[in-house]
PDB file of N, CA and C in Angstrom:
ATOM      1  N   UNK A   1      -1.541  -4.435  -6.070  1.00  0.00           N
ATOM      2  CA  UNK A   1      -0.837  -3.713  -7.103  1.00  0.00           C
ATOM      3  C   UNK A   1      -1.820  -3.177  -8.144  1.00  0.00           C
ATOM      4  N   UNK A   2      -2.775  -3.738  -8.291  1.00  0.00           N
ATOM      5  CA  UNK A   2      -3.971  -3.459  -9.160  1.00  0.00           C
ATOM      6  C   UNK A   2      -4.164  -1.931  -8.865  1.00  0.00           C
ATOM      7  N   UNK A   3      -4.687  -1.965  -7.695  1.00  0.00           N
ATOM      8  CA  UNK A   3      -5.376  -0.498  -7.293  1.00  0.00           C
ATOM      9  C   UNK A   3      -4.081   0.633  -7.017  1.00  0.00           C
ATOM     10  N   UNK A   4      -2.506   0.309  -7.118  1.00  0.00           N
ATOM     11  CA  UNK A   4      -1.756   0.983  -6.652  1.00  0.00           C
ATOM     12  C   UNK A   4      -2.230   2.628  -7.301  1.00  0.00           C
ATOM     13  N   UNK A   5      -1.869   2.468  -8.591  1.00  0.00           N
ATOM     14  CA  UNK A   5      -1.748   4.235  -8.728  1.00  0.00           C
ATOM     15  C   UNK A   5      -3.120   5.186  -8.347  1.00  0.00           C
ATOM     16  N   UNK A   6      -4.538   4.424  -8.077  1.00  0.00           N
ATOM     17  CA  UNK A   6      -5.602   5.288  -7.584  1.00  0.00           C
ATOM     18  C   UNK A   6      -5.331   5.226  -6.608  1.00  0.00           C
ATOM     19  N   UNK A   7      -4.674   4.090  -5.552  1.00  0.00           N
ATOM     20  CA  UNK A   7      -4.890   4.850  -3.920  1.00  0.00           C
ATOM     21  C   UNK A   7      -3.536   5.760  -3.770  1.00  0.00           C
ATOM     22  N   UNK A   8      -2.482   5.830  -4.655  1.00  0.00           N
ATOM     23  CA  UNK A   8      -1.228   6.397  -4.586  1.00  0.00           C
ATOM     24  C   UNK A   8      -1.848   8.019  -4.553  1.00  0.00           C
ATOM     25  N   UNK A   9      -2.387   8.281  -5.789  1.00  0.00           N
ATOM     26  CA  UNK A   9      -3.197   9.444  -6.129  1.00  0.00           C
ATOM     27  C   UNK A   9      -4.264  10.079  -4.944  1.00  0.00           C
ATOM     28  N   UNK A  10      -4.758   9.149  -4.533  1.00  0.00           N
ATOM     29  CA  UNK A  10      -5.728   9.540  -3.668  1.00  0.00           C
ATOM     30  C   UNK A  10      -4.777  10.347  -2.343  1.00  0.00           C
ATOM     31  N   UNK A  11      -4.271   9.790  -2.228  1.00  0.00           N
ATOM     32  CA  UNK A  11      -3.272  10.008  -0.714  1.00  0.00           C
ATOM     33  C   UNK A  11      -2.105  10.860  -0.917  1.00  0.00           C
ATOM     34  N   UNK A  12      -1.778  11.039  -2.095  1.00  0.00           N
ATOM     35  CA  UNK A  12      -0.912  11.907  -2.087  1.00  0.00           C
ATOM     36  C   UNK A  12      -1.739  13.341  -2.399  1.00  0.00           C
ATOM     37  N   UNK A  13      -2.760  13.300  -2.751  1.00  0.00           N
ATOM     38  CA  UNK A  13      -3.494  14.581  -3.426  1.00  0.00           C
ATOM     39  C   UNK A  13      -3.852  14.847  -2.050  1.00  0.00           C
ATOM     40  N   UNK A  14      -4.400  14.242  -0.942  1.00  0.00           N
ATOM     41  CA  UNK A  14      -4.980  14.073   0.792  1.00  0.00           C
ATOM     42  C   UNK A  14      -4.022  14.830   1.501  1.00  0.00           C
ATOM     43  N   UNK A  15      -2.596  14.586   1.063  1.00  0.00           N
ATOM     44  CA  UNK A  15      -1.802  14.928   1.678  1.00  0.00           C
ATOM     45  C   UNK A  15      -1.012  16.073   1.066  1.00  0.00           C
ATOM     46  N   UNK A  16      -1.194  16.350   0.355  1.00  0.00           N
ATOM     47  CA  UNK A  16      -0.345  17.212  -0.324  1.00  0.00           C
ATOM     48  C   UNK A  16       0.568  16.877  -0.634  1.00  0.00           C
ATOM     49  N   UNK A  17       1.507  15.483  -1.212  1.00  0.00           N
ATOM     50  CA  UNK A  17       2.586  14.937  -1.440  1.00  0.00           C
ATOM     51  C   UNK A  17       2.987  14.969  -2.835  1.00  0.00           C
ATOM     52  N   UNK A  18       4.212  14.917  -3.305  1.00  0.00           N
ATOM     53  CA  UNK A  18       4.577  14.160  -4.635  1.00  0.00           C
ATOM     54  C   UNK A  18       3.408  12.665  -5.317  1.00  0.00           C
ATOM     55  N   UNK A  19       3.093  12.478  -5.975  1.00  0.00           N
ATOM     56  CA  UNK A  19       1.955  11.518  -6.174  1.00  0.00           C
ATOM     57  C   UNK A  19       3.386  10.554  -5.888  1.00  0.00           C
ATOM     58  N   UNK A  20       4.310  10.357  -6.977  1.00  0.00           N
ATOM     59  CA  UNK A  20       5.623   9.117  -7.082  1.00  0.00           C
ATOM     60  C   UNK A  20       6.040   9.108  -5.731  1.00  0.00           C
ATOM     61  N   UNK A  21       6.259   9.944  -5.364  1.00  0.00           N
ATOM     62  CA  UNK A  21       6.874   9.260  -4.053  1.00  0.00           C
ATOM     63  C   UNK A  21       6.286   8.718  -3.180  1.00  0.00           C
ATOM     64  N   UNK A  22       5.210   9.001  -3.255  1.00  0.00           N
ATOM     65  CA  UNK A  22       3.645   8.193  -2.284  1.00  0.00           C
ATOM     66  C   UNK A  22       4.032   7.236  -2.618  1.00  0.00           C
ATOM     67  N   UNK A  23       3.505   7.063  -4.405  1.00  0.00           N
ATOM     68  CA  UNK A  23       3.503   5.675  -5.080  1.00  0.00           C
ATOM     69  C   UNK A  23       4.557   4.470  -4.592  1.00  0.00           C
ATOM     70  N   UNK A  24       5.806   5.238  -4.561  1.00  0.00           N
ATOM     71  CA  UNK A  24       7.058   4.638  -4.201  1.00  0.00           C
ATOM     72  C   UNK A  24       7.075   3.708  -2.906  1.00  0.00           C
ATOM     73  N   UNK A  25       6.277   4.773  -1.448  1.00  0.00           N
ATOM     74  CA  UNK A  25       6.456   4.531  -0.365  1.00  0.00           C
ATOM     75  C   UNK A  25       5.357   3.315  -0.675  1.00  0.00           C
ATOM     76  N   UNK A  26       4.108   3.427  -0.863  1.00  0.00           N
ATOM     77  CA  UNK A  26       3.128   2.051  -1.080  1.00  0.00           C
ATOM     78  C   UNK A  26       3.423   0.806  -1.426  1.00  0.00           C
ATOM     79  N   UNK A  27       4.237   1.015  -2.623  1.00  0.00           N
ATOM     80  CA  UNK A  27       4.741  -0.447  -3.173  1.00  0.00           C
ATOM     81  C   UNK A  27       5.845  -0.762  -2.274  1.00  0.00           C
ATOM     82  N   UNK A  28       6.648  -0.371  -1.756  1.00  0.00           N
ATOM     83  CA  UNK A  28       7.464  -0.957  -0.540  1.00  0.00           C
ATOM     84  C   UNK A  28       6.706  -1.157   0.323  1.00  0.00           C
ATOM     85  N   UNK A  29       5.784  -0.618   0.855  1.00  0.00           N
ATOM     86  CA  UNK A  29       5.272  -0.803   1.763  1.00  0.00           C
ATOM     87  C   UNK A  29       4.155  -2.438   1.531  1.00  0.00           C
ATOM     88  N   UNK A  30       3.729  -2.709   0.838  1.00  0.00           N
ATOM     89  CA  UNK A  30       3.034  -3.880  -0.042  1.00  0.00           C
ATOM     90  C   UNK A  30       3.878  -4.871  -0.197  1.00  0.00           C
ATOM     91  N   UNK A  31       5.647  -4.570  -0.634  1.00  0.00           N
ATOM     92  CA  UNK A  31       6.299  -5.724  -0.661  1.00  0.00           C
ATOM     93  C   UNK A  31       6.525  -6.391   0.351  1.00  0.00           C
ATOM     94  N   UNK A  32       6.651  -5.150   1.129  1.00  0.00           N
ATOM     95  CA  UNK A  32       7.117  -6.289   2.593  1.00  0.00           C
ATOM     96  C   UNK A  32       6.323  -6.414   3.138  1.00  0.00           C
ATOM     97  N   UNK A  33       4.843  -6.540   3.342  1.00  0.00           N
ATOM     98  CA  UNK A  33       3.794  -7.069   4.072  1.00  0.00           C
ATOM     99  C   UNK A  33       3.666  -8.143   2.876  1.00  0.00           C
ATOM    100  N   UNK A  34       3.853  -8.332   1.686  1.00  0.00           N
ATOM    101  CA  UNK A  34       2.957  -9.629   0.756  1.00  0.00           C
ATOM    102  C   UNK A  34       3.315 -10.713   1.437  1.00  0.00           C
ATOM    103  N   UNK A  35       2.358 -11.885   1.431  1.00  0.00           N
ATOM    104  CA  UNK A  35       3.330 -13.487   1.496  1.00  0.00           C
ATOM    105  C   UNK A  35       1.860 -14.279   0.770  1.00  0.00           C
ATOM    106  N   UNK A  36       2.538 -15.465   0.475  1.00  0.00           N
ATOM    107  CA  UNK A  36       2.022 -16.284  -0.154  1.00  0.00           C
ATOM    108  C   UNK A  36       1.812 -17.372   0.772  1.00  0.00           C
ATOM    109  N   UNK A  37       0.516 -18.035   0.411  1.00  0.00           N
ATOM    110  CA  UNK A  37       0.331 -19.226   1.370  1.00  0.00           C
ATOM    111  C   UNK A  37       1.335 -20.272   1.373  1.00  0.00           C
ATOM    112  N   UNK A  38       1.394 -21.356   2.567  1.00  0.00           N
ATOM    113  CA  UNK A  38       2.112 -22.180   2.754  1.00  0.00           C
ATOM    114  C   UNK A  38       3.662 -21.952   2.481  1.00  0.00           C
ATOM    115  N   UNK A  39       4.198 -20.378   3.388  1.00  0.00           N
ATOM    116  CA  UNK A  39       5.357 -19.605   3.329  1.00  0.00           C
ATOM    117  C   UNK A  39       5.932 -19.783   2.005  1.00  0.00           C
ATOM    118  N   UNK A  40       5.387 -19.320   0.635  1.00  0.00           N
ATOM    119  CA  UNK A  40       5.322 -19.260  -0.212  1.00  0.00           C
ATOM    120  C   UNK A  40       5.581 -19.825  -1.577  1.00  0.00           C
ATOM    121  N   UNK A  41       5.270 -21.402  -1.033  1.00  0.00           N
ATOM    122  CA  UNK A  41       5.711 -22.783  -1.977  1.00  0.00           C
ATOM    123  C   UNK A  41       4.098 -22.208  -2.614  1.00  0.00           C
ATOM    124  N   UNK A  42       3.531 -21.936  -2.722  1.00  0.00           N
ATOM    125  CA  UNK A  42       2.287 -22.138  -3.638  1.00  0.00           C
ATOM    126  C   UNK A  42       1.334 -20.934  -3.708  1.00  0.00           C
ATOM    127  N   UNK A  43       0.410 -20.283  -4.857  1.00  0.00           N
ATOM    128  CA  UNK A  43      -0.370 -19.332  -5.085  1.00  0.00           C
ATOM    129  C   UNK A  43       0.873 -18.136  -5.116  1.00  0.00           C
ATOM    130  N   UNK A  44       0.086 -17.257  -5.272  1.00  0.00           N
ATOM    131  CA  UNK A  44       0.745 -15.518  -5.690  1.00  0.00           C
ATOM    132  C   UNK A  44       0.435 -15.177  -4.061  1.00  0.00           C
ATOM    133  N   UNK A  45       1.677 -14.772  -3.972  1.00  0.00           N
ATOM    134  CA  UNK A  45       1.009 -13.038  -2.589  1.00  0.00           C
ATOM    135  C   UNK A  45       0.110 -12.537  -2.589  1.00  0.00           C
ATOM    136  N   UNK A  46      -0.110 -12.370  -1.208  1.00  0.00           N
ATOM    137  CA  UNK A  46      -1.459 -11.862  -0.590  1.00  0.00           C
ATOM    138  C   UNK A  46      -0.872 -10.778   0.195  1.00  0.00           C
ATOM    139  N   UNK A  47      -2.192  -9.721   0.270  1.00  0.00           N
ATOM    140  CA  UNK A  47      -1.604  -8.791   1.141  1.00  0.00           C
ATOM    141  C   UNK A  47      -3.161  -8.306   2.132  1.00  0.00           C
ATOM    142  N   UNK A  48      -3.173  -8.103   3.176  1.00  0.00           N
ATOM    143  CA  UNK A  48      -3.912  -7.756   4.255  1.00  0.00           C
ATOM    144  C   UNK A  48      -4.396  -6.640   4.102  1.00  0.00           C
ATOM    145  N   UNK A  49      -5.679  -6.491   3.142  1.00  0.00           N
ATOM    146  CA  UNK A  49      -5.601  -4.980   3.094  1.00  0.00           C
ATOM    147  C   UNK A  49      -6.177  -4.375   3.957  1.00  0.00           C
ATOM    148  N   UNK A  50      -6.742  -4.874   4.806  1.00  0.00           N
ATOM    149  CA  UNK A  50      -7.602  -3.774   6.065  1.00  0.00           C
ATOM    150  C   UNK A  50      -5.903  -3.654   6.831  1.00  0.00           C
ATOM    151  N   UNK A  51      -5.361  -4.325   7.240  1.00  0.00           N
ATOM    152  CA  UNK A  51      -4.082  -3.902   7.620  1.00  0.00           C
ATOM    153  C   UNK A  51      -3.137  -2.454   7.103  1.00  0.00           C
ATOM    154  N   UNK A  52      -3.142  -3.116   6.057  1.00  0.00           N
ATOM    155  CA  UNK A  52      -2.615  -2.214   4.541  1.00  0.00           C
ATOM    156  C   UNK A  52      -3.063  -0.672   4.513  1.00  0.00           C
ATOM    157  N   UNK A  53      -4.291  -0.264   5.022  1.00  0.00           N
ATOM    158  CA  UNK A  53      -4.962   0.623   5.179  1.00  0.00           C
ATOM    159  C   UNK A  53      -4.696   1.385   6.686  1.00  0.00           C
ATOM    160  N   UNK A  54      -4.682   0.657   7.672  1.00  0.00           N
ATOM    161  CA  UNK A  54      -4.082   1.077   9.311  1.00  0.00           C
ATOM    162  C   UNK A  54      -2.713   1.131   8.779  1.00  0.00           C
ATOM    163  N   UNK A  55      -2.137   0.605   8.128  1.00  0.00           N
ATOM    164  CA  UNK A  55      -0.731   0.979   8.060  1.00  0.00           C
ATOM    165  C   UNK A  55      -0.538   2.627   6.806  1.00  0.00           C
ATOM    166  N   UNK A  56      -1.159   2.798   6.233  1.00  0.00           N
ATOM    167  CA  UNK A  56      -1.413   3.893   4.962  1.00  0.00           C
ATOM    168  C   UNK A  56      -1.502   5.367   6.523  1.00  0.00           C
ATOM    169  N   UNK A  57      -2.871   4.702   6.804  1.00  0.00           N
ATOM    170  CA  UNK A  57      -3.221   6.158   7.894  1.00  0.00           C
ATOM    171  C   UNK A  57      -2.371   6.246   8.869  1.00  0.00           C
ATOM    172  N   UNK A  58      -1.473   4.939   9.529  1.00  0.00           N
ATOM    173  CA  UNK A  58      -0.431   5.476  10.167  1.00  0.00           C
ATOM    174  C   UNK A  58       0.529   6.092  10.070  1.00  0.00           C
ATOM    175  N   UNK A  59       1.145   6.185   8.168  1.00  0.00           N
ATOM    176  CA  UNK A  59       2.102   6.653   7.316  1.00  0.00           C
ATOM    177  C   UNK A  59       1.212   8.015   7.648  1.00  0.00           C
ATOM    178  N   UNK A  60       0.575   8.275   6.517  1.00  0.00           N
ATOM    179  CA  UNK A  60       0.222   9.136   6.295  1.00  0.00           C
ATOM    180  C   UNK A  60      -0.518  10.333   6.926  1.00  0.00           C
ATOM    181  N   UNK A  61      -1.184   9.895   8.003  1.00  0.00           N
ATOM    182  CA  UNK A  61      -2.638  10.433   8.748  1.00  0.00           C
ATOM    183  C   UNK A  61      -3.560  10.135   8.113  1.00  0.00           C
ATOM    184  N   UNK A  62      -4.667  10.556   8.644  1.00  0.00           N
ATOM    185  CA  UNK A  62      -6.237  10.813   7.904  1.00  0.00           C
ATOM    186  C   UNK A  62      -6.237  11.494   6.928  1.00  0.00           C
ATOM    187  N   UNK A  63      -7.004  10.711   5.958  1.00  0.00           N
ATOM    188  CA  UNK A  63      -7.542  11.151   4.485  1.00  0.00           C
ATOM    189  C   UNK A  63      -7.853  12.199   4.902  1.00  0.00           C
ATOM    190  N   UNK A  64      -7.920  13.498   3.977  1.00  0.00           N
ATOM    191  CA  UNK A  64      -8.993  14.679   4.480  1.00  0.00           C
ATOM    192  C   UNK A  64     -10.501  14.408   4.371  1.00  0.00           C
TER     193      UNK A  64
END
């Protein structure tokens, strides 16, 4: 969530998109991949970001 609105920006400017609605599609897309260790009795969510990223270019395509 940290990095959301620069990679939102990045990819929507890549793509020619609405920046918000990128933004929009990312953070859903982040919620439902997060989990927290030990199915989530303990620590904050984690999210897979080399995953996170194969899943962005599968949304999206290739960065230009």
């Amino acid at each position: 969530m940290f990095q959301l609105d620069r990679v939102a920006a990045a990819w929507a400017k890549d793509t020619k998109r609405d920046p918000a609605m990128v933004r929009a599609e990312i953070s859903a897309m982040l919620h439902d991949t997060a989990h927290a260790p030990l199915a989530g009795l303990v620590g904050e969510p984690m999210v897979n970001v080399l995953q996170m990223n194969l899943d962005l270019r599968r949304k999206f395509g290739s960065p230009a």
